[in-house]
Protein backbone atom coordinates (compact mmCIF):
# COMPACT_ATOMS: atom_id res chain seq x y z
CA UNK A 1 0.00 0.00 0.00
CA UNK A 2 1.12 3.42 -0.61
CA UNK A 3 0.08 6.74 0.76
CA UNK A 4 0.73 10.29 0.03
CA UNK A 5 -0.26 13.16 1.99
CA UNK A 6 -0.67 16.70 0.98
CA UNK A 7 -1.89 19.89 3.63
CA UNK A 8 -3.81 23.21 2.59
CA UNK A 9 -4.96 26.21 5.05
CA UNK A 10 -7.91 28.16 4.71
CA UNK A 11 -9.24 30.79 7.09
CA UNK A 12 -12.32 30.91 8.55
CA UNK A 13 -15.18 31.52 11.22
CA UNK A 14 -17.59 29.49 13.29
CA UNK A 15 -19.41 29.20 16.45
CA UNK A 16 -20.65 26.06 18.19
CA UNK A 17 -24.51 25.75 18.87
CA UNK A 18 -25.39 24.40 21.94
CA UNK A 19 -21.95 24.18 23.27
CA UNK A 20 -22.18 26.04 26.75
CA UNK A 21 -18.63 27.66 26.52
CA UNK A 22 -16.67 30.49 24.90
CA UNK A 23 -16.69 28.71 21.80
CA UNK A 24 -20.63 29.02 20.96
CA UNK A 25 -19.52 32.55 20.31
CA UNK A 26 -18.51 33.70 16.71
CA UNK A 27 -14.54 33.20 16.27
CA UNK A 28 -12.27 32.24 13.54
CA UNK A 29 -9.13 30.06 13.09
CA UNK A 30 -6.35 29.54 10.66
CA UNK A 31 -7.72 25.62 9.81
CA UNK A 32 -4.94 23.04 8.51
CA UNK A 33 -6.35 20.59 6.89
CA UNK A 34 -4.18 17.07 5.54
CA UNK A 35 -5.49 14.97 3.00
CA UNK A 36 -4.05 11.49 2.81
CA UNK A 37 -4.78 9.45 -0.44
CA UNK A 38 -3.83 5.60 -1.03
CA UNK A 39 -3.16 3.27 -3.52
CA UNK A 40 -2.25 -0.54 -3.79
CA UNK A 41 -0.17 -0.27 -6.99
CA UNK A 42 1.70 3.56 -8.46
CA UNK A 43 0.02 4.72 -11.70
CA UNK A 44 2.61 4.75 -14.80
CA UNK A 45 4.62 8.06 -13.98
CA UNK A 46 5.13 5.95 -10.09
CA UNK A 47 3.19 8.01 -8.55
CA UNK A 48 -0.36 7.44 -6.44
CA UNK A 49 -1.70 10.70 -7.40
CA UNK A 50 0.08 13.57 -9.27
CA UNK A 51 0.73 16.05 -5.91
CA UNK A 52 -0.39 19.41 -8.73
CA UNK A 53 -3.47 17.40 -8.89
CA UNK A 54 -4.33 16.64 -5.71
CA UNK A 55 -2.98 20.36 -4.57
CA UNK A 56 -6.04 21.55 -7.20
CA UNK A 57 -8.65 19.57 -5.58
CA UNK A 58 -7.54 20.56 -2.18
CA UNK A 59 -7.99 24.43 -3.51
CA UNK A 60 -11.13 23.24 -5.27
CA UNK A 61 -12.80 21.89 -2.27
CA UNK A 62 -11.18 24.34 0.80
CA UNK A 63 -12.36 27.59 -1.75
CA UNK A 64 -15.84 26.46 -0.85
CA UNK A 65 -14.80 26.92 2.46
CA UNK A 66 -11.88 30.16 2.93
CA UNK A 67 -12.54 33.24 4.11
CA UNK A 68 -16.35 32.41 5.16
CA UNK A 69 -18.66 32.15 8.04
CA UNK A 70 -18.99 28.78 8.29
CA UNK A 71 -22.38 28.32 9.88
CA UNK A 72 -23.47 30.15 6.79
CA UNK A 73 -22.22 27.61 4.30
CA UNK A 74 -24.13 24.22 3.61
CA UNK A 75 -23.94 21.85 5.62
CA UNK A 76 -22.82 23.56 8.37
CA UNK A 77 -25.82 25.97 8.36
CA UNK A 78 -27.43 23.18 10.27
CA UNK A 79 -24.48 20.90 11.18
CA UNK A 80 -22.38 21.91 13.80
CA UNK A 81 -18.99 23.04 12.35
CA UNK A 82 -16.50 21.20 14.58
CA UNK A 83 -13.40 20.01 13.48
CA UNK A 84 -14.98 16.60 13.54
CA UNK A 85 -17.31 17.31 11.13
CA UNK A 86 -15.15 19.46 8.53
CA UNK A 87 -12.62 16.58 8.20
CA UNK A 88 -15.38 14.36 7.26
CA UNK A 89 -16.84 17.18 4.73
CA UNK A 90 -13.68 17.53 2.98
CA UNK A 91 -13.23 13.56 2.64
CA UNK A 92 -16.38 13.56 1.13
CA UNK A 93 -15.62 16.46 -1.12
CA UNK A 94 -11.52 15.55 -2.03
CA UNK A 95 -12.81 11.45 -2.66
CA UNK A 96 -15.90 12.71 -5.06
CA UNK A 97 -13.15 14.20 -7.25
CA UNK A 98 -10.10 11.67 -7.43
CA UNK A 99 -12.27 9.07 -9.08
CA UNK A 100 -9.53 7.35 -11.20
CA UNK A 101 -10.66 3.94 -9.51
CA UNK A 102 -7.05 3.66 -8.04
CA UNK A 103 -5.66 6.36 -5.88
CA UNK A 104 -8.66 6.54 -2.95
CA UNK A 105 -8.69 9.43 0.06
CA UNK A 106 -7.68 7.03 2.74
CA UNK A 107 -7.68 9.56 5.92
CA UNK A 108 -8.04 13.46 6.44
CA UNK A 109 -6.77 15.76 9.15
CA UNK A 110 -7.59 19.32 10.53
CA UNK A 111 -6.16 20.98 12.93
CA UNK A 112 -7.79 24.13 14.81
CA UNK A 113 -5.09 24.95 16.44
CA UNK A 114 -1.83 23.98 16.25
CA UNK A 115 -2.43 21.46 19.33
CA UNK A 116 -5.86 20.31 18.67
CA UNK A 117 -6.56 17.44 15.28
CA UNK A 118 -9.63 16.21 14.03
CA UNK A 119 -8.85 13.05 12.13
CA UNK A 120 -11.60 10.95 9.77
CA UNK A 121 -11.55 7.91 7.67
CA UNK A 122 -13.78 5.49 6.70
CA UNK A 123 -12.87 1.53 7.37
């Protein structure tokens, strides 16, 4: 199995619903966000996915994303914009565009902060 791993940053805002703390208030964060993709066998250049293209998907899918309110932007309007739930929205988003049927998003990471990760992955 092999596994590359490529990390974007987009800035944004959000505030927790029912969360009972400082955090249900509106505040924003520089979000890192790693996308890991896997593949069993390298396509014909040896490579699981080209990096350019999986640096344009990244783009693609944290543009919907930068620079916005979050609790504004579908799904979060109604979904609670956690960490949790962001690294699950942009595995959804990065694995509905690398559909080659070989290279897969295996795993994605964001961090809030620079202590605090959000990982998801589907087994």
């Amino acid at each position: 199995m092999y596994q590359v791993w490529k990390e974007t940053e987009i800035s944004a805002a959000h505030y927790l619903r029912d969360y009972g703390g400082k955090c249900e208030n509106p505040h924003g964060h520089n979000w890192r966000v790693r996308v890991y993709v896997e593949a069993d066998e390298l396509d014909g250049s040896g490579m699981v996915v080209d990096f350019t293209v999986l640096k344009k998907v990244m783009e693609e899918v944290g543009d919907e994303l930068d620079h916005k309110d979050l609790n504004s932007v579908p799904p979060f309007d109604s979904l609670n914009p956690t960490a949790e739930n962001i690294a699950r929205w942009f595995f959804e988003r990065c694995s509905q565009r690398l559909t080659d049927g070989r290279a897969r998003v295996s795993q994605v990471r964001v961090w809030e902060t620079a202590t605090s990760c959000a990982v998801y992955e589907e087994r």
